[in-house]
Protein backbone atom coordinates (compact mmCIF):
# COMPACT_ATOMS: atom_id res chain seq x y z
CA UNK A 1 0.00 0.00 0.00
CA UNK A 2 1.72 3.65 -1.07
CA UNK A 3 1.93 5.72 2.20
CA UNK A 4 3.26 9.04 1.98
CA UNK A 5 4.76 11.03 4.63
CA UNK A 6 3.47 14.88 4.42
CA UNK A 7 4.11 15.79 8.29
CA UNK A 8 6.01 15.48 10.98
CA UNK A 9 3.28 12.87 12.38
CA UNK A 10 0.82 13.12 9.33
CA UNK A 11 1.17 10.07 6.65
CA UNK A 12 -1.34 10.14 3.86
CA UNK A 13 -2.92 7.07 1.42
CA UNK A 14 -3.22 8.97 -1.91
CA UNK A 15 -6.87 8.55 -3.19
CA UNK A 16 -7.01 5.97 -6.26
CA UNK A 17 -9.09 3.33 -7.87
CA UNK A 18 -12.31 3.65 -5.77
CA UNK A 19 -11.49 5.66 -3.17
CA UNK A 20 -13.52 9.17 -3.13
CA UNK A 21 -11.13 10.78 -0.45
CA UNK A 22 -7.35 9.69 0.18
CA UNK A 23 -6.47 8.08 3.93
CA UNK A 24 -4.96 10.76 6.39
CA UNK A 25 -2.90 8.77 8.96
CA UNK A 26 -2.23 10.95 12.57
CA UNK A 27 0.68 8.73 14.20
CA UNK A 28 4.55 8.35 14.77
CA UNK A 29 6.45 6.08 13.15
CA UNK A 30 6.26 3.50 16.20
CA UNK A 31 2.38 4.12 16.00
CA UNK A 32 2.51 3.36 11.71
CA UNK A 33 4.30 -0.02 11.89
CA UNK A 34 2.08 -0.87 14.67
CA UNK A 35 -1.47 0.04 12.24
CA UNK A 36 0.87 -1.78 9.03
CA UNK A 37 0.38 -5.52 11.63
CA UNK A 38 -3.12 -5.79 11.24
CA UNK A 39 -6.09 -4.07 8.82
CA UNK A 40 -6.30 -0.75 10.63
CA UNK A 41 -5.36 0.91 7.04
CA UNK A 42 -6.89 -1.53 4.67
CA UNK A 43 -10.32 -0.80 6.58
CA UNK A 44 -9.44 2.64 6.11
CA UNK A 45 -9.43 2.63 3.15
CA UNK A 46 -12.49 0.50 3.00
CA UNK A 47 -14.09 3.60 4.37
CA UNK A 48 -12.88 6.12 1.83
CA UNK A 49 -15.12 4.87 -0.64
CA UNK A 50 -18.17 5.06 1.07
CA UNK A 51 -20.68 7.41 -0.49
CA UNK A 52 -20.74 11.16 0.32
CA UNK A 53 -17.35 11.19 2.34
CA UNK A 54 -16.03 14.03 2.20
CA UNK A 55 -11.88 15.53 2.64
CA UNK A 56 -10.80 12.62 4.00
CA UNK A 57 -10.72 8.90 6.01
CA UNK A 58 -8.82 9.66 9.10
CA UNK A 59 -6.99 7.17 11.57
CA UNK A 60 -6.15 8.89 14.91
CA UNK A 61 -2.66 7.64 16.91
CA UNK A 62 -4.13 4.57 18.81
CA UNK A 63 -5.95 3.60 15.32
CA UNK A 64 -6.20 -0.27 15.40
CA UNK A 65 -8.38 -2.83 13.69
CA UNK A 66 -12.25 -2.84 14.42
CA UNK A 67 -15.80 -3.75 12.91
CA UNK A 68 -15.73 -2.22 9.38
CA UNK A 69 -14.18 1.16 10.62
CA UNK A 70 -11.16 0.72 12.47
CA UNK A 71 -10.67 1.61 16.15
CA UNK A 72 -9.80 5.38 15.88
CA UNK A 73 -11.15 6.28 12.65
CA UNK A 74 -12.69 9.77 11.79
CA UNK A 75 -15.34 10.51 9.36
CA UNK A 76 -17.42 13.35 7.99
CA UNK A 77 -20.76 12.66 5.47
CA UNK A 78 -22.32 15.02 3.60
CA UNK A 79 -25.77 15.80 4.87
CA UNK A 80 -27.40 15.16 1.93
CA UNK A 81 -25.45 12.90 -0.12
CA UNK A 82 -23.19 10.37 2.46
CA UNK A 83 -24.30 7.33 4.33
CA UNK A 84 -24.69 6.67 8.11
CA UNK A 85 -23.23 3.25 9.09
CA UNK A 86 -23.23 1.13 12.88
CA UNK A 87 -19.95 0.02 12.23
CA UNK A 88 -18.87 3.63 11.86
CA UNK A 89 -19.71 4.08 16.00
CA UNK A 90 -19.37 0.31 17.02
CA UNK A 91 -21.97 -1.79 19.30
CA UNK A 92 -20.94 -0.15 22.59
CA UNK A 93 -23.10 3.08 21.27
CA UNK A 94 -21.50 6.18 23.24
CA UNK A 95 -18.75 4.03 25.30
CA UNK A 96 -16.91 7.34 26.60
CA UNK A 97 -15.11 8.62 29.66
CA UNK A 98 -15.97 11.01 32.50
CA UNK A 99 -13.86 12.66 35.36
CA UNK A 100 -14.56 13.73 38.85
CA UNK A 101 -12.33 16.18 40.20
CA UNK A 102 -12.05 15.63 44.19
CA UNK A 103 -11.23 18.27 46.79
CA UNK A 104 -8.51 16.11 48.71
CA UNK A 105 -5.43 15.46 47.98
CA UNK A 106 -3.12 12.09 47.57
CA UNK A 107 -1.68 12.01 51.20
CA UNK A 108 -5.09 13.07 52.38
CA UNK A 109 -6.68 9.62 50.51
CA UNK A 110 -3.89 6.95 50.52
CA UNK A 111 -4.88 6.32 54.26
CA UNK A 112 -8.17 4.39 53.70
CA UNK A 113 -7.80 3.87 49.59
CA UNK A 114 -9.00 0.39 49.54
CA UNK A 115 -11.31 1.27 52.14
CA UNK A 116 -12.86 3.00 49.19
CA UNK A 117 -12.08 1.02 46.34
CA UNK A 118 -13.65 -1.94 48.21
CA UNK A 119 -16.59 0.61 48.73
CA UNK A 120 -16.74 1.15 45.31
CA UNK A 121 -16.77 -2.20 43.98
CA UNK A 122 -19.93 -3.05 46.21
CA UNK A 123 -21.77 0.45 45.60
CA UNK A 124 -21.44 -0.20 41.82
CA UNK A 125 -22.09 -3.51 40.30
CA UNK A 126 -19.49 -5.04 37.69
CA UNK A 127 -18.34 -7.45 36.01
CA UNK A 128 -19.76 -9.47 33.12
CA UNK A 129 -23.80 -9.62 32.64
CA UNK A 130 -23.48 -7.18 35.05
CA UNK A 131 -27.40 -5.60 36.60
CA UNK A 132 -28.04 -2.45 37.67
CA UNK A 133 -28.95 -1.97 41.72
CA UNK A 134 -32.51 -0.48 40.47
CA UNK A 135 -35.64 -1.51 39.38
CA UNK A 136 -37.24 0.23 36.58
CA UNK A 137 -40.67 0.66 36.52
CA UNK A 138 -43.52 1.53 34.11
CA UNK A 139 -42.81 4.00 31.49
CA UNK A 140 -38.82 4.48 33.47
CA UNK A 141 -36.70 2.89 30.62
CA UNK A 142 -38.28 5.19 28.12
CA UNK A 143 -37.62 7.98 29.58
CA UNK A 144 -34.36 7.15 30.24
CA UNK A 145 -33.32 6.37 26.78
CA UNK A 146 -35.46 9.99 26.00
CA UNK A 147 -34.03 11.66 28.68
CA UNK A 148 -30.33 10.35 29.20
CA UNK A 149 -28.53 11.65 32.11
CA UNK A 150 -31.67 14.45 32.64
CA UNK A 151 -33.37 11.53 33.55
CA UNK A 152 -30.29 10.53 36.58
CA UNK A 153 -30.32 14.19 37.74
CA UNK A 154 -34.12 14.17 38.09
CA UNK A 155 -34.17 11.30 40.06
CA UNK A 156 -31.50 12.19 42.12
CA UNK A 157 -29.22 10.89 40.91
CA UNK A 158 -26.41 13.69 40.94
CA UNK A 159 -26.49 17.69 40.55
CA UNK A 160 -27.81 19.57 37.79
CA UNK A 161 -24.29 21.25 37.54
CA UNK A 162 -23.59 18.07 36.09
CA UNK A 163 -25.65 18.52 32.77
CA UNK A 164 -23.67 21.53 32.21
CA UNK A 165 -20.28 19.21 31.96
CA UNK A 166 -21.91 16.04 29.73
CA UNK A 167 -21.24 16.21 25.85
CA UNK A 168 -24.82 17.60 24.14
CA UNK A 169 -26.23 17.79 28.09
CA UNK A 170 -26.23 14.25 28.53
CA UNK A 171 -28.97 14.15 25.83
CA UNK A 172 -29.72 13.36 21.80
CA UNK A 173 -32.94 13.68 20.64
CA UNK A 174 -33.95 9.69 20.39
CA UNK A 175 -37.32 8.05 19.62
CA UNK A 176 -37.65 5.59 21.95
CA UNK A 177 -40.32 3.63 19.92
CA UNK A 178 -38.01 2.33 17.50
CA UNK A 179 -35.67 0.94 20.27
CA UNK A 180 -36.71 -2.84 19.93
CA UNK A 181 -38.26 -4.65 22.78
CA UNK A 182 -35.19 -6.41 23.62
CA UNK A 183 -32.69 -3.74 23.77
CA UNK A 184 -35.31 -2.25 26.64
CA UNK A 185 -34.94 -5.64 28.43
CA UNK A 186 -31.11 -5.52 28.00
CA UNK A 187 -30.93 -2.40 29.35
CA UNK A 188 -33.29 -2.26 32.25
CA UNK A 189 -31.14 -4.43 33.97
CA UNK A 190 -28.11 -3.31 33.29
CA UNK A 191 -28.58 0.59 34.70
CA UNK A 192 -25.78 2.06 36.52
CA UNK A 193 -23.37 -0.94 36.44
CA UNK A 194 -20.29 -0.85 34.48
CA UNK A 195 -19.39 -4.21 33.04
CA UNK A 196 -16.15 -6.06 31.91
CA UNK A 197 -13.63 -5.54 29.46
CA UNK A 198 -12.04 -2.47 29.54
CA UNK A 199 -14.28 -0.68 31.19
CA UNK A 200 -12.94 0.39 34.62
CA UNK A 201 -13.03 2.73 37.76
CA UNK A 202 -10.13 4.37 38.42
CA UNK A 203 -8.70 6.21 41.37
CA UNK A 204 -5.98 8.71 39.99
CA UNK A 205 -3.88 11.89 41.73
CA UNK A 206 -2.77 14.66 39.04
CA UNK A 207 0.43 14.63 38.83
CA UNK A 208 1.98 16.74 36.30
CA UNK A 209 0.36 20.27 34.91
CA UNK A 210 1.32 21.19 31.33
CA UNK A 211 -1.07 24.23 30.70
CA UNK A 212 -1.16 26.40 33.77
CA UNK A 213 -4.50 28.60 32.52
CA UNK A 214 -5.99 25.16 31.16
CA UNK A 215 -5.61 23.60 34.21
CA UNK A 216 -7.39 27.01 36.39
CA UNK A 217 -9.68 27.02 34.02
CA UNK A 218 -10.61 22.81 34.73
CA UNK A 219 -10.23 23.21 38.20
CA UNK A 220 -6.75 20.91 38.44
CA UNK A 221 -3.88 21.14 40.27
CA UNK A 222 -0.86 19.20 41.56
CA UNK A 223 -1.78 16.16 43.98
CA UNK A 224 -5.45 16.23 43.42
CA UNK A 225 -7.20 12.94 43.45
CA UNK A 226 -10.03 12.11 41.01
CA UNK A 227 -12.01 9.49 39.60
CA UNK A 228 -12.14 8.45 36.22
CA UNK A 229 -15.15 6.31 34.74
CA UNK A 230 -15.32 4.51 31.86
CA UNK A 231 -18.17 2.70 30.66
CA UNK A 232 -20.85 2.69 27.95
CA UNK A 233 -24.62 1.68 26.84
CA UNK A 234 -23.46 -1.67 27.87
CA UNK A 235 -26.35 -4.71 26.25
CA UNK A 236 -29.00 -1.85 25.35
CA UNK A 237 -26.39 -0.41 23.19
CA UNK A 238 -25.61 -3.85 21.61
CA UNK A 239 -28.59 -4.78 20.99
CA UNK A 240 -29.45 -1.61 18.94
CA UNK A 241 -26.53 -1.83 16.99
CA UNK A 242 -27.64 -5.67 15.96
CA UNK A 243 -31.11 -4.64 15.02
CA UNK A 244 -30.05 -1.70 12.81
CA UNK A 245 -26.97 -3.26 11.11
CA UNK A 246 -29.96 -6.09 9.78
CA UNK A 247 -32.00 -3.08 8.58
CA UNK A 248 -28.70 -1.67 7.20
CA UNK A 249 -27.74 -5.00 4.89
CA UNK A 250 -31.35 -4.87 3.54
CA UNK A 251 -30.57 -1.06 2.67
CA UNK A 252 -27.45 -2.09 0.93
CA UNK A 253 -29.79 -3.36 -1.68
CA UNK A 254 -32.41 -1.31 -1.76
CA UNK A 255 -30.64 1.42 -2.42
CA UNK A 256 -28.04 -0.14 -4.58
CA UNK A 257 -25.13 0.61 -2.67
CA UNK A 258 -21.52 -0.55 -3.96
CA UNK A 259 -19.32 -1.32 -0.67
CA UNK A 260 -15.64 -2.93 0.21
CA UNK A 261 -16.78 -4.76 3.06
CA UNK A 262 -20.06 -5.89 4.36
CA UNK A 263 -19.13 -4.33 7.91
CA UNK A 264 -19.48 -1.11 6.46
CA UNK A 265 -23.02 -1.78 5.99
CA UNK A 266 -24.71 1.81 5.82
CA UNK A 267 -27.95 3.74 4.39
CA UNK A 268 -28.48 7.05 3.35
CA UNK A 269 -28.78 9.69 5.85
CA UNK A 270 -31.85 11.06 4.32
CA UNK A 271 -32.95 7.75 4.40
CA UNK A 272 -36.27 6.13 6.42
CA UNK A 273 -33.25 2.99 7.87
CA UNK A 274 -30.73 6.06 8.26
CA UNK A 275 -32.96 7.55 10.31
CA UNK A 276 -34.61 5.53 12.28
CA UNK A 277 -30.45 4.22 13.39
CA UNK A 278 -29.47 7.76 14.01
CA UNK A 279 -32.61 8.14 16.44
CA UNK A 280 -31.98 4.48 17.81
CA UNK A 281 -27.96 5.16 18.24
CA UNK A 282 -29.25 8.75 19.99
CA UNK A 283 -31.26 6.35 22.65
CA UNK A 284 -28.76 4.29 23.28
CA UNK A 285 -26.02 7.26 23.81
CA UNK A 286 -28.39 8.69 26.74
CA UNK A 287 -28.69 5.25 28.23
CA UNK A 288 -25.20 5.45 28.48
CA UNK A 289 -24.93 9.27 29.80
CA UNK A 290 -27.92 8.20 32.66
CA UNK A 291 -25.71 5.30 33.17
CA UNK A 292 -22.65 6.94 33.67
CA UNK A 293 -24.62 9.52 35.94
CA UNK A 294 -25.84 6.86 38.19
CA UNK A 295 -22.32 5.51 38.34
CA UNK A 296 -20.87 9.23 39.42
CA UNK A 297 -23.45 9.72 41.88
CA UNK A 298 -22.56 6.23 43.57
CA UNK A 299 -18.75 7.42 43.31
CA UNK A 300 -19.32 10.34 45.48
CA UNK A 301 -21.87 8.30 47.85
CA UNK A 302 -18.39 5.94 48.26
CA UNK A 303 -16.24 8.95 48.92
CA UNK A 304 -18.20 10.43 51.35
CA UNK A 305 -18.91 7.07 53.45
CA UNK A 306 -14.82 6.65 53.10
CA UNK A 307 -13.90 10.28 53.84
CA UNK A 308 -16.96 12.34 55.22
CA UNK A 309 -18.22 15.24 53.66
CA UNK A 310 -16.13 16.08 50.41
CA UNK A 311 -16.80 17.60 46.92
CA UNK A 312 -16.74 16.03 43.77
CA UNK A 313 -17.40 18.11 41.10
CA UNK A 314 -17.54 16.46 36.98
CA UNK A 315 -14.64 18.12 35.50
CA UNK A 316 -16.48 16.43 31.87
CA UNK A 317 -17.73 13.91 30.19
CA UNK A 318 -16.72 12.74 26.48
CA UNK A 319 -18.87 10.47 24.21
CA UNK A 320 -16.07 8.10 21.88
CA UNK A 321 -18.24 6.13 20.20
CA UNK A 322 -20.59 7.98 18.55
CA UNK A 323 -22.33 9.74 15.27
CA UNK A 324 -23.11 13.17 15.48
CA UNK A 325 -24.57 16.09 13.24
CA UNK A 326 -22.31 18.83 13.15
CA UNK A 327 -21.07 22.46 11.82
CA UNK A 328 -17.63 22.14 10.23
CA UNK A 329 -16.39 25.17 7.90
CA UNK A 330 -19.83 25.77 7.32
CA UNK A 331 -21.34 22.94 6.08
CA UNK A 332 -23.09 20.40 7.87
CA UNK A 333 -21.63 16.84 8.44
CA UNK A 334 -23.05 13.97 10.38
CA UNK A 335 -19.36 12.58 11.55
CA UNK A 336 -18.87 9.30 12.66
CA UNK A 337 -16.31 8.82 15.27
CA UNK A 338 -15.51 5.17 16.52
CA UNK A 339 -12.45 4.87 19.43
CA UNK A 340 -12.49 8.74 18.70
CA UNK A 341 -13.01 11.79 20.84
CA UNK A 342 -14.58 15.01 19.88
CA UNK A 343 -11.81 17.54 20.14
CA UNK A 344 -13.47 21.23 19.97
CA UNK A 345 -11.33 24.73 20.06
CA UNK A 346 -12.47 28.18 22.48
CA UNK A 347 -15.80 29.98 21.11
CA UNK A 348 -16.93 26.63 19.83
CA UNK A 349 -21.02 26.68 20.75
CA UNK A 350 -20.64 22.97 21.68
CA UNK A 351 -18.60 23.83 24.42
CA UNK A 352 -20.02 24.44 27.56
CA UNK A 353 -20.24 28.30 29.15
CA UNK A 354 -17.61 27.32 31.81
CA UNK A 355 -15.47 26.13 29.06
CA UNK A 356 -16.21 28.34 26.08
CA UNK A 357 -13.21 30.53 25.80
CA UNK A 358 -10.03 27.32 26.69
CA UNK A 359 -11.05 24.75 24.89
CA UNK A 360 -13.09 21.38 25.55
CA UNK A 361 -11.21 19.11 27.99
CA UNK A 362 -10.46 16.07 26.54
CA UNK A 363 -10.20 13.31 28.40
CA UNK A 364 -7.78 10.49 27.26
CA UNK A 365 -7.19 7.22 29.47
CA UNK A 366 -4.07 4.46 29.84
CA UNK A 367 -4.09 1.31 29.86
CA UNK A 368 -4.76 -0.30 33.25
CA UNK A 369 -1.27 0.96 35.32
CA UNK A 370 -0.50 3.49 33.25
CA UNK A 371 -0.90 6.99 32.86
CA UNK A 372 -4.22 8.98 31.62
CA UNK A 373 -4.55 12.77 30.19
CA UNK A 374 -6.44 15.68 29.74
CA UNK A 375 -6.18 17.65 27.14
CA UNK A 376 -7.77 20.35 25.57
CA UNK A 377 -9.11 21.39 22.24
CA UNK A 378 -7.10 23.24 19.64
CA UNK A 379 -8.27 25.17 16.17
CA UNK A 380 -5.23 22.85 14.53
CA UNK A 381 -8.41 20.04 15.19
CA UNK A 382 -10.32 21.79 12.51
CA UNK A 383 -8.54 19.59 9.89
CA UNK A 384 -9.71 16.40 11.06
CA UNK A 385 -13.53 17.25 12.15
CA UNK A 386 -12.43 18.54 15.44
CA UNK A 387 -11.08 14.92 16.68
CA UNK A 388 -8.12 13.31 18.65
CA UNK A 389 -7.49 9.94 20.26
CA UNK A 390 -9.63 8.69 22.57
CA UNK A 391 -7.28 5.81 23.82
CA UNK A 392 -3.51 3.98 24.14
CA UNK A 393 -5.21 0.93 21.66
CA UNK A 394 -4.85 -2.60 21.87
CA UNK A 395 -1.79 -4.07 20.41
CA UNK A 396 -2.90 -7.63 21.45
CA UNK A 397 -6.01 -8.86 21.47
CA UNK A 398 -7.94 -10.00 24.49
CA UNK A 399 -7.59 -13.92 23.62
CA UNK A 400 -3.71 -13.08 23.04
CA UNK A 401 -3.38 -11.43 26.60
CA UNK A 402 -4.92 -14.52 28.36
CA UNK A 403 -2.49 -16.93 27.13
CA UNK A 404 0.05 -14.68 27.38
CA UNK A 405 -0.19 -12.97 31.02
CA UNK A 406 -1.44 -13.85 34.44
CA UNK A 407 -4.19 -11.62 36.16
CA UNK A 408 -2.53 -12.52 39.62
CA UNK A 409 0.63 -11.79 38.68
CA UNK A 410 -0.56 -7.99 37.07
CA UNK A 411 -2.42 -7.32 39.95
CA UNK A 412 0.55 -8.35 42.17
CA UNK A 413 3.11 -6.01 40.23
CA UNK A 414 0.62 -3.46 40.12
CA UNK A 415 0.39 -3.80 43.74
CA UNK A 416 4.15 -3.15 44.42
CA UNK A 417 3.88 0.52 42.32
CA UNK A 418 0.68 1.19 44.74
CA UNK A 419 -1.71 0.41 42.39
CA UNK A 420 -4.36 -1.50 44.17
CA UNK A 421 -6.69 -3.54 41.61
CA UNK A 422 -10.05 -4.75 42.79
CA UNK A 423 -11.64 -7.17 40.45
CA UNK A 424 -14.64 -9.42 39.73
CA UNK A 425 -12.32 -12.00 37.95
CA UNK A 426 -8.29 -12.18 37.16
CA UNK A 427 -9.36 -12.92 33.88
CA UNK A 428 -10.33 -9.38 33.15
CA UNK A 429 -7.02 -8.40 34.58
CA UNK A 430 -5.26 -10.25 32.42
CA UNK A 431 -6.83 -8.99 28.82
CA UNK A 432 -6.23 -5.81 30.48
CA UNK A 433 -2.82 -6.09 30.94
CA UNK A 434 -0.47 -2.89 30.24
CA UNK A 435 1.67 -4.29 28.21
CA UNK A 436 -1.53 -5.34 25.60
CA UNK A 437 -1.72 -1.62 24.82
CA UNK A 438 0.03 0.68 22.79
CA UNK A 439 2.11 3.84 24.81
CA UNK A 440 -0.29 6.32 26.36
CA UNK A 441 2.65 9.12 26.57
CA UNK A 442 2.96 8.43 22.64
CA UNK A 443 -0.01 8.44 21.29
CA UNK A 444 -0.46 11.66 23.66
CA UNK A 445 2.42 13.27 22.41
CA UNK A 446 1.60 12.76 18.33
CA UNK A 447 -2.04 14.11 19.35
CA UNK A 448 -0.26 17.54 21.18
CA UNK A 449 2.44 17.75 18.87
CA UNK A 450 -0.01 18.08 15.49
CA UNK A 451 -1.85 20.15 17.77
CA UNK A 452 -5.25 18.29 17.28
CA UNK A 453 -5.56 18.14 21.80
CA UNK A 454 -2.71 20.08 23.49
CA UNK A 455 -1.60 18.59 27.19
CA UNK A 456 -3.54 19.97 30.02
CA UNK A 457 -2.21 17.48 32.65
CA UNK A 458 -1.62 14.06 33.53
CA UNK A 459 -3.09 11.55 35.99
CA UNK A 460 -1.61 8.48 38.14
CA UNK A 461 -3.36 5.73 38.85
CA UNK A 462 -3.17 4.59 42.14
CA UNK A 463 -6.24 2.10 42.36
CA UNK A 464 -8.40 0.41 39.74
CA UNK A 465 -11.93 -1.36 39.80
CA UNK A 466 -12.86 -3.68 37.09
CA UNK A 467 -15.65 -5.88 36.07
């Protein structure tokens, strides 16, 4: 495949043959050779000739292979003419990441910390098949997938400050009608837990600032401890990316569409099956904001039974798995970004008042044991749909890291770097090993140095809960 170099981290797959736009590539050279070992590239390209594209198919710095789109791929449709597709957002619909900012301080927690991670684990359910600690009644699931995290605050769960701090509020306007039956049932049960795989709770200190007037403006400073959470729309968010992507394959031929790869199954955006996914992927995203609401408002239940009386206030909370209609140069796009975060410069409406004239924090996690970062927005994001990583990426898949490492054994070295890891089974620990994901500080520093996220600060971890 002919990949040419045209910046310092910027490598480009010149559009031929079918391709509509060429490939943009953000990533060292470490990063390249790493997307070269499997089809992150190939699907790439896959999506450059997808109908109504437009400027480019992008592959941020932890780009690796995925369903149709690869993990970390950008991509902007015309409104009128381009397609929507499922396997341009994935089946966890609106996985993402929040943080929660604490008012005390690493020597002030380290005391009682797996006091509180234990409290943690039991105040928040995890694991595999994981179900919520609430019961759902009546008409309750429908409003949640209507009302996403609206629905949380209202039944107090959390602050209305919160809202402020969620990508779009915490809610897309959804239809819950066309959410099937079973993705309901999924879901129900499931509310405010937060799974398996890589999904975690972690329990970081801040300790390095970058941006001094980023890091006012965020409220973060030197020795803080906070919480990140990351989690998604967990089986109802599945589900509706099953029933769609059978809608989608019948589209394929109803509307005679031409494409690489049956993952990429899409429909028109204009379309009734475009739609009625957009609407269904817009439920599913609030499940996911009400669910990661619950899980906050459990977080600072924990802290306070741990510590007594102490604030945590949601620094924000970024959607990376998700299609959204937006303003870009001004046209309108619906972009599709999958193992991608939304990466939006100062004056930006999107952003938040509190916000408005820094940047959007951007919120960028490790690998278990390693280190996580926030950054924030830069105009030099404008070329790539206002995006950045979202991620270090795998390197080895989960079947791979099971043979390969021992979740005792992590958790053990872990342990001796005072990283305590509570876990529903060592299994988990081991696909989650470090070493199965690329360099955080790498992928970071491509992302700052092309200027798409520039460094705010960077977080420790110094406890982790997993499913």
């Amino acid at each position: 495949m002919n990949i040419k170099r045209i910046g310092d981290f910027l490598w480009e797959v010149p559009r031929e043959g079918e391709m509509n736009v060429p490939v943009r590539i953000v990533a060292s050279e470490e990063l390249l050779e790493m997307m070269k070992m499997d089809m992150t590239i190939k699907q790439a390209v896959n999506v450059s000739m997808l109908p109504g594209i437009e400027e480019a198919s992008y592959v941020m710095p932890d780009g690796h292979q995925g369903y149709g789109f690869p993990i970390g791929g950008v991509a902007a449709f015309n409104i009128d003419t381009g397609v929507i597709s499922p396997g341009g957002v994935g089946y966890d619909i609106n996985c993402g990441v929040r943080l929660l900012k604490s008012d005390l301080s690493l020597e002030e927690v380290e005391g009682k910390k797996h006091d509180l991670l234990k409290t943690m684990f039991k105040n928040i359910p995890s694991g595999l098949g994981s179900k919520g600690r609430i019961r759902l009644m009546g008409n309750d699931m429908d409003n949640v997938l209507e009302l996403g995290a609206r629905w949380a605050v209202e039944n107090d769960y959390g602050e209305p400050e919160d809202l402020k701090r969620i990508e779009e509020g915490g809610r897309m306007q959804s239809d819950p009608r066309i959410i099937s039956p079973q993705a309901k049932k999924r879901g129900a049960s499931q509310l405010g837990s937060l799974g398996s795989g890589n999904h975690f709770l972690e329990l970081q200190y801040v300790s390095d600032i970058y941006d001094e007037k980023a890091a006012k403006s965020f409220g973060l400073y030197k020795g803080q401890v906070a919480v990140m959470v990351h989690t998604g729309s967990r089986g109802c968010g599945h589900q509706v990316c099953s029933d769609h992507l059978r809608n989608m394959e019948r589209a394929i031929k109803k509307y005679d569409l031409r494409l690489p790869d049956r993952e990429l199954a899409c429909a028109p955006i204009s379309s009734v099956e475009g739609k009625e996914y957009f609407r269904g992927m817009c439920g599913a995203a609030n499940f996911a904001w009400a669910n990661r609401q619950m899980i906050t408002h459990w977080t600072r239940e924990s802290f306070e039974s741990t510590y007594g009386p102490s604030e945590m206030e949601l620094l924000y909370d970024v959607a990376h798995n998700i299609a959204k209609r937006e303003e870009h140069k001004g046209k309108e796009y619906v972009v599709h970004r999958k193992g991608a975060t939304r990466a939006l410069w100062k004056d930006r409406k999107e952003i938040c008042s509190k916000y408005r004239k820094v940047g959007q924090p951007v919120i960028i996690p490790g690998s278990m044991g390693t280190s996580s970062y926030v950054l924030c927005g830069s105009k030099s994001a404008s070329d790539f749909f206002g995006s950045t990583a979202h991620g270090a990426g795998r390197v080895l898949s989960r079947s791979k890291a099971i043979k390969r490492f021992s979740g005792e054994k992590i958790r053990e070295e872990l342990g001796k770097r005072g990283i305590d890891v509570v876990a529903d089974k060592m299994r988990t620990v081991a696909e989650e090993a470090p070493e199965a994901y690329k360099d955080i500080d790498n992928v970071v520093g491509v992302s700052h140095n092309v200027g798409i996220a520039t460094k705010v600060a960077r977080l420790v971890p110094i406890g982790v809960v997993k499913g």
